[in-house]
PDB file of N, CA and C in Angstrom:
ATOM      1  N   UNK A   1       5.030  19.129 -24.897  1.00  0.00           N
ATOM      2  CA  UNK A   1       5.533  17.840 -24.452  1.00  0.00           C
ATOM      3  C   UNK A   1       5.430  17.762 -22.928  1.00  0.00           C
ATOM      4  N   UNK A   2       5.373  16.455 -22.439  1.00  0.00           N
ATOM      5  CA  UNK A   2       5.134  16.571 -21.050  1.00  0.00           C
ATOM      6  C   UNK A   2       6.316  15.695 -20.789  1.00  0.00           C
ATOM      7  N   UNK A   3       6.119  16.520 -19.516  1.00  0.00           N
ATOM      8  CA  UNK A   3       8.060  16.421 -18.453  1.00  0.00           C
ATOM      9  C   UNK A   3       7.766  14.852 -17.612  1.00  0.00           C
ATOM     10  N   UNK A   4       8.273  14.177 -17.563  1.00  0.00           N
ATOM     11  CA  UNK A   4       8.421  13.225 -16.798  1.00  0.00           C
ATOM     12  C   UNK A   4       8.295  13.348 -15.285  1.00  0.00           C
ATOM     13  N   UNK A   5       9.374  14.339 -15.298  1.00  0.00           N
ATOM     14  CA  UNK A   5       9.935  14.486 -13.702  1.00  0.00           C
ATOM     15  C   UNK A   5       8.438  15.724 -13.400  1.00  0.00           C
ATOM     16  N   UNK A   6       7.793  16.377 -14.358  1.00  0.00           N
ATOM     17  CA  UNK A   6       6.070  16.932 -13.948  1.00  0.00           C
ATOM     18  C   UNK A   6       5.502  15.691 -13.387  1.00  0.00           C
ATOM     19  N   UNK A   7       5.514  15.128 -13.979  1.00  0.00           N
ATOM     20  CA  UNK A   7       4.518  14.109 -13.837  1.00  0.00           C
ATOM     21  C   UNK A   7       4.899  13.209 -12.304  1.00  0.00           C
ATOM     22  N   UNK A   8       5.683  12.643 -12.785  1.00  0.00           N
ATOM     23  CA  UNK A   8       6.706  12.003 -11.142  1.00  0.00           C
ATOM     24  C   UNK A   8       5.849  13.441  -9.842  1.00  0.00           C
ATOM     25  N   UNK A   9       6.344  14.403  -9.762  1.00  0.00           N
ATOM     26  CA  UNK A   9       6.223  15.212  -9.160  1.00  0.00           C
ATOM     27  C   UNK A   9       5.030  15.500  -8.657  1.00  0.00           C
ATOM     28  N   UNK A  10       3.754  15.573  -9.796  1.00  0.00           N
ATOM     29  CA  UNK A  10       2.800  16.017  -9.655  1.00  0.00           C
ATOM     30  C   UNK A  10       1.551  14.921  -9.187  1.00  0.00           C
ATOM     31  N   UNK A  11       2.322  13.771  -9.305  1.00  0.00           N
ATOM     32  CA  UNK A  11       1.133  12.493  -8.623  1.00  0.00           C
ATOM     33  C   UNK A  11       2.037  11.625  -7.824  1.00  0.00           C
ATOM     34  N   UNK A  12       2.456  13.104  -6.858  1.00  0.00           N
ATOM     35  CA  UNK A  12       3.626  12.248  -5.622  1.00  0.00           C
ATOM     36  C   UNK A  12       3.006  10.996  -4.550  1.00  0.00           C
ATOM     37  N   UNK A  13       1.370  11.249  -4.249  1.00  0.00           N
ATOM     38  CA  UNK A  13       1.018   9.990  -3.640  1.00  0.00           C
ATOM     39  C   UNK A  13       1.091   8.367  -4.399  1.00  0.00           C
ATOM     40  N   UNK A  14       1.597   8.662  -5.951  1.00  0.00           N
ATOM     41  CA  UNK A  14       1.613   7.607  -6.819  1.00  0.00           C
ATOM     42  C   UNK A  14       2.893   7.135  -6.318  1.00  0.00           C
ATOM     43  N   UNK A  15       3.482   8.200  -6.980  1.00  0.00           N
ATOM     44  CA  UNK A  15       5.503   8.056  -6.668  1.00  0.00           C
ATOM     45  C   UNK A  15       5.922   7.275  -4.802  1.00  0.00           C
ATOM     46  N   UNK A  16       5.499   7.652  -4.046  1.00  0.00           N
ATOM     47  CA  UNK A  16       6.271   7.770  -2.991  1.00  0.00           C
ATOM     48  C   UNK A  16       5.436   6.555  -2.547  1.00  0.00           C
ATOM     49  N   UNK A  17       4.292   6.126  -3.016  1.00  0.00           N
ATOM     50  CA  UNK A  17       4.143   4.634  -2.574  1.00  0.00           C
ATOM     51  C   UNK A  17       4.972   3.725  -3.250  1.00  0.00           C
ATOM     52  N   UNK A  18       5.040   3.544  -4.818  1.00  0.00           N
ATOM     53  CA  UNK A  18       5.310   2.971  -5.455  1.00  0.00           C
ATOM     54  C   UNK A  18       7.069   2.734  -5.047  1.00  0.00           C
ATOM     55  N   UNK A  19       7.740   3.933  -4.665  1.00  0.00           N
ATOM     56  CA  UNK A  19       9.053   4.050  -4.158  1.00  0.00           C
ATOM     57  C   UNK A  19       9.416   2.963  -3.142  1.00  0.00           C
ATOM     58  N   UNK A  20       8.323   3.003  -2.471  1.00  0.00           N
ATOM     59  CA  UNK A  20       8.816   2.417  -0.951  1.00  0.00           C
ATOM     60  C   UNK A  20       8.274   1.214  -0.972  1.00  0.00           C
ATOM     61  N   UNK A  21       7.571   1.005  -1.789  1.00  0.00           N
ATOM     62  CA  UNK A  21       7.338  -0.488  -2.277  1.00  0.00           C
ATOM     63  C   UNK A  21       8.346  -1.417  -3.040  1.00  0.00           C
ATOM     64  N   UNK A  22       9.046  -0.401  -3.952  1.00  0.00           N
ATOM     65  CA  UNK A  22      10.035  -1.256  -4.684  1.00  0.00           C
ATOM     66  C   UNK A  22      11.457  -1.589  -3.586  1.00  0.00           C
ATOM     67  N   UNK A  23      11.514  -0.613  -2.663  1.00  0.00           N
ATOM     68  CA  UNK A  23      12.439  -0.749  -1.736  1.00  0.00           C
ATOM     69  C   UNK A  23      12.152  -1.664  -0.260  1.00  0.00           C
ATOM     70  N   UNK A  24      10.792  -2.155  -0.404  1.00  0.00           N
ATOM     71  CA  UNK A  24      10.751  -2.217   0.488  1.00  0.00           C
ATOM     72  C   UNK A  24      10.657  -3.815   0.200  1.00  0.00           C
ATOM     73  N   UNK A  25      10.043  -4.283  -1.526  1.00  0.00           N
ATOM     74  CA  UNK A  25      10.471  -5.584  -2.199  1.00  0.00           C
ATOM     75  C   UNK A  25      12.177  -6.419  -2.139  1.00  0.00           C
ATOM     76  N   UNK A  26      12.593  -5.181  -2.309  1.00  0.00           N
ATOM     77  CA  UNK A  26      13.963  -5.250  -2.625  1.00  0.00           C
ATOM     78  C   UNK A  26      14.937  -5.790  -0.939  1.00  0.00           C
ATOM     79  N   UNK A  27      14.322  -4.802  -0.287  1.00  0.00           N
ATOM     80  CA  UNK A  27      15.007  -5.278   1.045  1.00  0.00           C
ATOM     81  C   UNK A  27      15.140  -6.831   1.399  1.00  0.00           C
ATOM     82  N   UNK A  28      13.271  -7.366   1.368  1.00  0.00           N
ATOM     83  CA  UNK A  28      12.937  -7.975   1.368  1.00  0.00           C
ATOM     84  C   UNK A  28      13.163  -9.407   0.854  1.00  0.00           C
ATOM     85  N   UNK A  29      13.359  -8.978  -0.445  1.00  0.00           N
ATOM     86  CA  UNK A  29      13.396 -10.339  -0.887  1.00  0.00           C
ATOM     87  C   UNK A  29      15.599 -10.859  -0.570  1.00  0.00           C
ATOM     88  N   UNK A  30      16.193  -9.546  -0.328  1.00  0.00           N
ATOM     89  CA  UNK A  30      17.352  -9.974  -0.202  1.00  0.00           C
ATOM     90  C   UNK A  30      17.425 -10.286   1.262  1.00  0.00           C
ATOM     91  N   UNK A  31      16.734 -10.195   2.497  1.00  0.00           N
ATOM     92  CA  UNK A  31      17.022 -10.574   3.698  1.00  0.00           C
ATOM     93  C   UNK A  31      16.079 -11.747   4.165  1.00  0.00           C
ATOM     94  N   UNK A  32      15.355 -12.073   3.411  1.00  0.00           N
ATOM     95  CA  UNK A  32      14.062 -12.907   3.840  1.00  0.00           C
ATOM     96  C   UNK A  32      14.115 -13.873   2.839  1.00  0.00           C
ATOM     97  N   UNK A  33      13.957 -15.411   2.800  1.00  0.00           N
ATOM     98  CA  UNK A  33      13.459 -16.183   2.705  1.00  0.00           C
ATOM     99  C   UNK A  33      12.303 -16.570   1.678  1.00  0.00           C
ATOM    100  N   UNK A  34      11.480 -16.205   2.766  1.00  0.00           N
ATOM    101  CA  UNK A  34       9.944 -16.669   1.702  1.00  0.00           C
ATOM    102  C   UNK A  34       8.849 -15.157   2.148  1.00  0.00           C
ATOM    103  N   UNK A  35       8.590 -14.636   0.892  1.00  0.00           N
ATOM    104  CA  UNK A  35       8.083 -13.599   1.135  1.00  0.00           C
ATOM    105  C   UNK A  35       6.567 -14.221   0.829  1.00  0.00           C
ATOM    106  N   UNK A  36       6.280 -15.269   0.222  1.00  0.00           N
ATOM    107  CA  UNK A  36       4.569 -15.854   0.375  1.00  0.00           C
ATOM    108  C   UNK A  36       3.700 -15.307   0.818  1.00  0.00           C
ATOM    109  N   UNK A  37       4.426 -15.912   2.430  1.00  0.00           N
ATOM    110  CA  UNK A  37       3.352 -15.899   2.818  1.00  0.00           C
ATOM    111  C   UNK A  37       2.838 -13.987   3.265  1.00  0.00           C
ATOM    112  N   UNK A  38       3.285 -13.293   2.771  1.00  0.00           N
ATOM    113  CA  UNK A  38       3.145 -11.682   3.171  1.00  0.00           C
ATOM    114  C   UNK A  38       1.521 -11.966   2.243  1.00  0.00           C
ATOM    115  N   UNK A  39       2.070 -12.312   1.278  1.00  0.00           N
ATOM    116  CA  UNK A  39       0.997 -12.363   0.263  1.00  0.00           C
ATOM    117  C   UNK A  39      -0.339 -12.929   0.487  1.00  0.00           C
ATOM    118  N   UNK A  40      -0.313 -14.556   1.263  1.00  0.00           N
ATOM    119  CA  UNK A  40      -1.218 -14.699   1.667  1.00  0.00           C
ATOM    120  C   UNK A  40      -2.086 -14.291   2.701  1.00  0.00           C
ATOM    121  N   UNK A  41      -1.077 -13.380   3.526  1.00  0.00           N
ATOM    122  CA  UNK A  41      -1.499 -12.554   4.747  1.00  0.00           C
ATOM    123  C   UNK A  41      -2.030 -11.245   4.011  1.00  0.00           C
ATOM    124  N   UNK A  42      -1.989 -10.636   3.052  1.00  0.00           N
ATOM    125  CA  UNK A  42      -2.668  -9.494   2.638  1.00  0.00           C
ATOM    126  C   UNK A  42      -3.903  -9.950   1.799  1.00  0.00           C
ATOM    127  N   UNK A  43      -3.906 -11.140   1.347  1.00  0.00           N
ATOM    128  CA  UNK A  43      -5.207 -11.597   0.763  1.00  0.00           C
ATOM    129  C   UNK A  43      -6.125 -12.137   1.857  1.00  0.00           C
ATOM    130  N   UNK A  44      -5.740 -11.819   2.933  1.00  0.00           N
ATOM    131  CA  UNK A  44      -6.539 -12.294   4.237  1.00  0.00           C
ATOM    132  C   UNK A  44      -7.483 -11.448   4.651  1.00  0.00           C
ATOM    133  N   UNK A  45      -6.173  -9.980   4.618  1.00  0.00           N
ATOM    134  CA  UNK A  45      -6.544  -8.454   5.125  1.00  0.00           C
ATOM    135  C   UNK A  45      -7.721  -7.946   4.122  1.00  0.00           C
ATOM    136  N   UNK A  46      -7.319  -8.394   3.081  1.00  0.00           N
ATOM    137  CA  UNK A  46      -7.593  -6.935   1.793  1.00  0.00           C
ATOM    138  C   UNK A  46      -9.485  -7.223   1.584  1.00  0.00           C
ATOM    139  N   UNK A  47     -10.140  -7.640   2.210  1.00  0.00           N
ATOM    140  CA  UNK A  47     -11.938  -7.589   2.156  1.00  0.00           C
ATOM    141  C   UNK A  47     -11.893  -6.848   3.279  1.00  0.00           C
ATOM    142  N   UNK A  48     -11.486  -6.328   4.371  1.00  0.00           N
ATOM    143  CA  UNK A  48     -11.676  -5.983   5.106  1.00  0.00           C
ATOM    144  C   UNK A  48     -10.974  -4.215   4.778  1.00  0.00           C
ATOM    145  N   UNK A  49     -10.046  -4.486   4.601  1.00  0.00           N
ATOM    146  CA  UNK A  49      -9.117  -3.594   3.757  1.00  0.00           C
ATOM    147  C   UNK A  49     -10.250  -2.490   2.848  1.00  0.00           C
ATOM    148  N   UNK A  50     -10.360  -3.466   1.904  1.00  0.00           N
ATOM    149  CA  UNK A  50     -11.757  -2.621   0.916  1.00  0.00           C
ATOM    150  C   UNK A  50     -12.938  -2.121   1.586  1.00  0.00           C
ATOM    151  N   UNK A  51     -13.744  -2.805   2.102  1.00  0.00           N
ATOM    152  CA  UNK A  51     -14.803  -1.904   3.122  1.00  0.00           C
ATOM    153  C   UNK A  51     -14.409  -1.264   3.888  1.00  0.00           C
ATOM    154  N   UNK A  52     -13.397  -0.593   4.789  1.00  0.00           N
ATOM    155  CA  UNK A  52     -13.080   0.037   5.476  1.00  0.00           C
ATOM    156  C   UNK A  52     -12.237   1.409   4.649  1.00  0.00           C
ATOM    157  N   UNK A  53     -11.713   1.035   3.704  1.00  0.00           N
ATOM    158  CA  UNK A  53     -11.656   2.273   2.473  1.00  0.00           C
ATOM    159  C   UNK A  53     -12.519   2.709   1.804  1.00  0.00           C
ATOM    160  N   UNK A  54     -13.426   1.505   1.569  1.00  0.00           N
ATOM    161  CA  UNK A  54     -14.504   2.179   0.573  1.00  0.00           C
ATOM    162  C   UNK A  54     -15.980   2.979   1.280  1.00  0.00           C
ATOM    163  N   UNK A  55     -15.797   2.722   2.372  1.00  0.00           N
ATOM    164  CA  UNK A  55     -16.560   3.703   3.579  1.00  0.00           C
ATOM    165  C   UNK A  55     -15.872   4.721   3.464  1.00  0.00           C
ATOM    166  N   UNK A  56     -14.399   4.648   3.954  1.00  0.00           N
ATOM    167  CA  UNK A  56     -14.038   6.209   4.470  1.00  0.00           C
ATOM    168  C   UNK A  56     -13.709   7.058   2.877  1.00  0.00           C
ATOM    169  N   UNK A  57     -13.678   6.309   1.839  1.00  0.00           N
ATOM    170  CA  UNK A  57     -13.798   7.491   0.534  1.00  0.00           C
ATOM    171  C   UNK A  57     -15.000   7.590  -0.059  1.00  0.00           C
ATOM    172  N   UNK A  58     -16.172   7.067   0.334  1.00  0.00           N
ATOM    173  CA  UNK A  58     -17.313   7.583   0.197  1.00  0.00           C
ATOM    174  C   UNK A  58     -18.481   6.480  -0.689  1.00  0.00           C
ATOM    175  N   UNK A  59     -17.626   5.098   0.167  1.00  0.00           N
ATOM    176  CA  UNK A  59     -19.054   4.175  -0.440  1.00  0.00           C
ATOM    177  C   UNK A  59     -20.431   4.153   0.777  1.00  0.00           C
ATOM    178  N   UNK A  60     -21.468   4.477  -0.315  1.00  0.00           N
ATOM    179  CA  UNK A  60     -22.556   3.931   0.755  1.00  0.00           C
ATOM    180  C   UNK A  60     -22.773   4.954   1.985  1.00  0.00           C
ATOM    181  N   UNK A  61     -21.816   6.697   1.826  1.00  0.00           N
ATOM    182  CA  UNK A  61     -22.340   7.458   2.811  1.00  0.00           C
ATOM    183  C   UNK A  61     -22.270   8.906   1.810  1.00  0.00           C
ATOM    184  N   UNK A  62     -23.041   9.853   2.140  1.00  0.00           N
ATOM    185  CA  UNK A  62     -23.145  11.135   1.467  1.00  0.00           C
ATOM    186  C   UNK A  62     -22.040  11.648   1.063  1.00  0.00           C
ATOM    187  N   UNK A  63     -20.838  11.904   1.733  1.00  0.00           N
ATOM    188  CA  UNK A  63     -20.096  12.313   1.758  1.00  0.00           C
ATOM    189  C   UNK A  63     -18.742  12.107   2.028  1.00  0.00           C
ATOM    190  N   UNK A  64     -17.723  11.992   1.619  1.00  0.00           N
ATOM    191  CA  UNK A  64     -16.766  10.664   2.074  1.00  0.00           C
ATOM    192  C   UNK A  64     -15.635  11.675   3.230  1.00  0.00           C
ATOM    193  N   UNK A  65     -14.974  10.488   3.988  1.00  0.00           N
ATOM    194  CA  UNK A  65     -14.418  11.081   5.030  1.00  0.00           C
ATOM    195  C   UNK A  65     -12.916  11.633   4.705  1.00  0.00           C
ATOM    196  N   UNK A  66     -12.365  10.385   3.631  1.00  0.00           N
ATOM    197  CA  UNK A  66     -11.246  10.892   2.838  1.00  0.00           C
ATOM    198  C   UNK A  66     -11.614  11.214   1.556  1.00  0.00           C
ATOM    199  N   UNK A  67     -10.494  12.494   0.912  1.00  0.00           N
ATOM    200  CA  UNK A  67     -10.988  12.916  -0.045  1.00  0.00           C
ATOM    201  C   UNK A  67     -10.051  12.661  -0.737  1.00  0.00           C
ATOM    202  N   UNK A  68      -8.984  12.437  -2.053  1.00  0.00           N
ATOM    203  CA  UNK A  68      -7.800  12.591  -2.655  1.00  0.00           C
ATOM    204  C   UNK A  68      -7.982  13.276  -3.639  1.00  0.00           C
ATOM    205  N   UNK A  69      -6.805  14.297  -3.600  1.00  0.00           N
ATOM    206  CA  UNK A  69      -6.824  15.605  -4.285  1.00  0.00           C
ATOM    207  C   UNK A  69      -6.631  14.656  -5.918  1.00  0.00           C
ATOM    208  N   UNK A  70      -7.658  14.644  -7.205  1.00  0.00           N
ATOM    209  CA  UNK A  70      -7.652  13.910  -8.432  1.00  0.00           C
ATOM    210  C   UNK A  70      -6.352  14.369  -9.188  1.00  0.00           C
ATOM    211  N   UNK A  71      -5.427  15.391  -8.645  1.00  0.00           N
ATOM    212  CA  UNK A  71      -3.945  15.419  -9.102  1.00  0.00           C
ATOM    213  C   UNK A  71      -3.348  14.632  -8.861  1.00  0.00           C
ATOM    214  N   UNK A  72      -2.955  14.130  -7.531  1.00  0.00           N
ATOM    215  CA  UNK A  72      -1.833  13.370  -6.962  1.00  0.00           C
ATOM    216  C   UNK A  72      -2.181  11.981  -7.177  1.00  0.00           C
ATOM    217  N   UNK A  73      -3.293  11.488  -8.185  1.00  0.00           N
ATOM    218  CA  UNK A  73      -3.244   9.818  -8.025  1.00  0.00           C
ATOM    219  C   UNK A  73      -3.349   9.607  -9.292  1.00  0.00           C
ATOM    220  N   UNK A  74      -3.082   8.245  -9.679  1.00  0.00           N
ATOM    221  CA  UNK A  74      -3.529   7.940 -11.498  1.00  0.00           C
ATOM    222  C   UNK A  74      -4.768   7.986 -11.710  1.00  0.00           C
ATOM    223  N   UNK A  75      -6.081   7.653 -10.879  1.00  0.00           N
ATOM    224  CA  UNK A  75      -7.133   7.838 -11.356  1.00  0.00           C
ATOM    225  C   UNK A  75      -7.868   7.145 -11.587  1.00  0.00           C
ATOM    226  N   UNK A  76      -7.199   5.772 -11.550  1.00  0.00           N
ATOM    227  CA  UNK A  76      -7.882   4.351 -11.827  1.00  0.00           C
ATOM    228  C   UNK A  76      -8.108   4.004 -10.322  1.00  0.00           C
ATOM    229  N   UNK A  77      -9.565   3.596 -10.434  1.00  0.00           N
ATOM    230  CA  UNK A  77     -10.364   3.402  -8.822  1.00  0.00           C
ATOM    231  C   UNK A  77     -10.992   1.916  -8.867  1.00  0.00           C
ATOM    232  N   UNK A  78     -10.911   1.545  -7.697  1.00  0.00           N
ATOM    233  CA  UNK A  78     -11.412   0.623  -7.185  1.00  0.00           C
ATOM    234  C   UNK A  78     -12.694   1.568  -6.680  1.00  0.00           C
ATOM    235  N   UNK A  79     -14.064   1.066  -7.229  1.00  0.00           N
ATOM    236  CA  UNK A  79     -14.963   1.499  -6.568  1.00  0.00           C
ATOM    237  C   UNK A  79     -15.113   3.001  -6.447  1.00  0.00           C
ATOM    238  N   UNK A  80     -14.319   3.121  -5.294  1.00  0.00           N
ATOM    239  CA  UNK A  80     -14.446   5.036  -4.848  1.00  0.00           C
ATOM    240  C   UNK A  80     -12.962   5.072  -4.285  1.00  0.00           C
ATOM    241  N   UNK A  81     -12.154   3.631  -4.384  1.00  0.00           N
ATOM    242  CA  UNK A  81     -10.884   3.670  -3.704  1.00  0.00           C
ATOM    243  C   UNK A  81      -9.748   3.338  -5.115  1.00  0.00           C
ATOM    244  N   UNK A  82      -9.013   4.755  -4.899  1.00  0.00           N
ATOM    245  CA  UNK A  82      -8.123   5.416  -5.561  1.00  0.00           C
ATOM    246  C   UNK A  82      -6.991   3.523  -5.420  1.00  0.00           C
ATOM    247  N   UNK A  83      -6.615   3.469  -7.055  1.00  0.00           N
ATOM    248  CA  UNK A  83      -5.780   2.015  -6.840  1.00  0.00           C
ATOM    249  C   UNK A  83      -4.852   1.828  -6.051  1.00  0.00           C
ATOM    250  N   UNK A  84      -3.971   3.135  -5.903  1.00  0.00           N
ATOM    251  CA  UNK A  84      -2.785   3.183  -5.075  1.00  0.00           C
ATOM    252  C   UNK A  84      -2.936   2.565  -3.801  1.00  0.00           C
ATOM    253  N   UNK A  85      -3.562   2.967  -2.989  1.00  0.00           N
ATOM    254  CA  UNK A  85      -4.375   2.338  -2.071  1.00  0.00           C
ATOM    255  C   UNK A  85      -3.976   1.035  -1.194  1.00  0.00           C
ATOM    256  N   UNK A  86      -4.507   0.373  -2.531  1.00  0.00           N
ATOM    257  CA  UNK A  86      -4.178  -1.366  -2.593  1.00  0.00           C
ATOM    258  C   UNK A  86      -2.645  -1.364  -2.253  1.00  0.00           C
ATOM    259  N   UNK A  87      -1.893  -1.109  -2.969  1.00  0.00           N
ATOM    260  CA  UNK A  87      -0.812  -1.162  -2.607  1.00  0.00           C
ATOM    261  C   UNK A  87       0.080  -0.585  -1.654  1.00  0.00           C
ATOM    262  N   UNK A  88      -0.451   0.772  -1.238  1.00  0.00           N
ATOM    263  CA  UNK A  88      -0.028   1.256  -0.073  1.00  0.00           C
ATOM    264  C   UNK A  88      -0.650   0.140   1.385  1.00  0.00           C
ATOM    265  N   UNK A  89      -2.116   0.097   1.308  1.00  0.00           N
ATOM    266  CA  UNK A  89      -2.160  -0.850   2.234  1.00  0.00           C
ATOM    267  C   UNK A  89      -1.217  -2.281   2.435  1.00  0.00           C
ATOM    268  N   UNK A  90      -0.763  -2.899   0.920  1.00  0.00           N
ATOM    269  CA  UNK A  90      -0.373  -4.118   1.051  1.00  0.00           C
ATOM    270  C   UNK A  90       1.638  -3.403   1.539  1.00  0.00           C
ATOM    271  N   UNK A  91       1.871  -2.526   1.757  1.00  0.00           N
ATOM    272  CA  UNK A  91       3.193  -2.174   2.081  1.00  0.00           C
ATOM    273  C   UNK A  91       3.232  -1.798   3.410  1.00  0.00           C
ATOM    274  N   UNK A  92       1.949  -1.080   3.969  1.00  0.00           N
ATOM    275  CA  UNK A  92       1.720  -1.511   5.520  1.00  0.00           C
ATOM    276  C   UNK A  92       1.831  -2.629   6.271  1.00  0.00           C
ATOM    277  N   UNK A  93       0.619  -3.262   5.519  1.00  0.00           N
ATOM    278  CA  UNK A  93       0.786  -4.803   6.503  1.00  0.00           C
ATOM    279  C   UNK A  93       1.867  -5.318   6.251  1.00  0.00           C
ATOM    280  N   UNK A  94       2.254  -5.523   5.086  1.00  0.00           N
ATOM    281  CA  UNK A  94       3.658  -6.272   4.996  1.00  0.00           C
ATOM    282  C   UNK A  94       5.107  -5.966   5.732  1.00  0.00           C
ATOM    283  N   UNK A  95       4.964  -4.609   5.857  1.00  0.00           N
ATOM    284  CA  UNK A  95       6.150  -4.667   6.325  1.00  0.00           C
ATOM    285  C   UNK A  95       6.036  -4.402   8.259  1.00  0.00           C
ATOM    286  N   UNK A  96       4.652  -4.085   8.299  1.00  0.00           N
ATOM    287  CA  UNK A  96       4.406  -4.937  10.005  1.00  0.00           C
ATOM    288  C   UNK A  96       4.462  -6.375  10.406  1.00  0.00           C
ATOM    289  N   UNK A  97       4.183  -7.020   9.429  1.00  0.00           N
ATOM    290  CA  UNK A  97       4.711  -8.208   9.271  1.00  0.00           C
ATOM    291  C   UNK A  97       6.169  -9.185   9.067  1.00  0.00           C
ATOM    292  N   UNK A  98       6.492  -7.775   8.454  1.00  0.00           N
ATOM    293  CA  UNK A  98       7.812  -8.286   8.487  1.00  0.00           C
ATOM    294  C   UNK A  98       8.830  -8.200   9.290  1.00  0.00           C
ATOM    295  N   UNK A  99       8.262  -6.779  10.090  1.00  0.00           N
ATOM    296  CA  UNK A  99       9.603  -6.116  11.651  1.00  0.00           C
ATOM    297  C   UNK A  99       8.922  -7.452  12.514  1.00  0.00           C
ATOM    298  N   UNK A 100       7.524  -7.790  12.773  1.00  0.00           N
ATOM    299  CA  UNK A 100       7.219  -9.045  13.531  1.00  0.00           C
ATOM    300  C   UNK A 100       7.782 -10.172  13.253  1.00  0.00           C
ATOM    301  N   UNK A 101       8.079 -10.662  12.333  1.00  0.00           N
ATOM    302  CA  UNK A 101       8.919 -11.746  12.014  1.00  0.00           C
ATOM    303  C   UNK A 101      10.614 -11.617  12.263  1.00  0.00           C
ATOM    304  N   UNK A 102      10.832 -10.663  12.361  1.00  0.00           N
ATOM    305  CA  UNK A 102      12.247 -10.079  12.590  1.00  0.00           C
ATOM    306  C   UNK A 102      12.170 -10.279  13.529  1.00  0.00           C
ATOM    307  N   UNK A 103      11.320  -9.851  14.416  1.00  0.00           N
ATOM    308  CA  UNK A 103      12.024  -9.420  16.189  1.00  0.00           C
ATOM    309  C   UNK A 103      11.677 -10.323  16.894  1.00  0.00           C
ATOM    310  N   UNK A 104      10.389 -11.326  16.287  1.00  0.00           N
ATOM    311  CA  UNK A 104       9.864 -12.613  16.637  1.00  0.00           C
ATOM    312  C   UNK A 104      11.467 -13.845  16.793  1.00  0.00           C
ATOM    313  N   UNK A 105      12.101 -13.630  15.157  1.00  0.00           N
ATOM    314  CA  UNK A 105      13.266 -14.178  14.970  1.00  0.00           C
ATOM    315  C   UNK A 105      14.338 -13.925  16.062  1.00  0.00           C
ATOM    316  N   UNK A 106      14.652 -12.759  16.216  1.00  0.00           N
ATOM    317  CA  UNK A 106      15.848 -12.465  17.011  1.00  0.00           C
ATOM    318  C   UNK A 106      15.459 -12.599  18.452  1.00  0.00           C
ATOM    319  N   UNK A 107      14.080 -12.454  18.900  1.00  0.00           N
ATOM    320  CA  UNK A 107      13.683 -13.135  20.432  1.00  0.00           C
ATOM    321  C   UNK A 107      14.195 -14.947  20.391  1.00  0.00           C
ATOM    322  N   UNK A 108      13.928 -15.845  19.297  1.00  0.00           N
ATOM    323  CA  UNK A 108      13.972 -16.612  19.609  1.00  0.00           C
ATOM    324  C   UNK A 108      15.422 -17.178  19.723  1.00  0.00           C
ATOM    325  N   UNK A 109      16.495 -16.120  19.290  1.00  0.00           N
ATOM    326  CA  UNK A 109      17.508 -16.620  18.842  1.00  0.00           C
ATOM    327  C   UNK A 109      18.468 -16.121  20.132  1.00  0.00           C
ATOM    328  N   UNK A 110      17.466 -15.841  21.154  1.00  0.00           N
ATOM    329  CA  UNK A 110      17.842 -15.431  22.260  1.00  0.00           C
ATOM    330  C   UNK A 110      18.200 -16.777  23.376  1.00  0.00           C
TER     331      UNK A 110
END
């Protein structure tokens, strides 16, 4: 039988995005407003997003620059880019987006 908490454990780049995503939804949607437009701002990013991942994990060059160990991810790929990815990128921008809208806010409330 397989252990849960193996599994959790053993595809921690899955876990610890997915973590800080749900927390980072959660923050979010209780201090903010309209989270939209994050969305339409990562569908802005994410072509640019993809070629610049799918270069550095090995589209279109011999050898790729990032490698991910095939333990730590689910396995389902975009291309040559591991899915997690997507969503780790969309928890970057978003939440640079979101301390900018914060501090944008509290400058103006100056």
């Amino acid at each position: 039988m397989y252990n849960i908490d193996h599994y959790l454990l053993s595809r921690l780049y899955t876990t610890v995005t997915f973590a800080l995503l749900s927390l980072y939804f959660s923050l979010t949607v209780l201090f903010m407003y309209n989270i939209t437009s994050h969305f339409y701002f990562y569908i802005f990013v994410l072509p640019f997003f993809l070629i610049v991942n799918g270069i550095l994990t090995g589209s279109g060059i011999e050898e790729p620059v990032v490698w991910y160990n095939p333990d730590h991810h689910i396995g389902l790929r975009v291309g040559t880019i591991p899915i997690e990815d997507a969503f780790y990128g969309f928890l970057l921008i978003s939440s640079i987006k979101t301390l900018s809208d914060f501090f944008k806010n509290q400058i103006n409330k100056w």
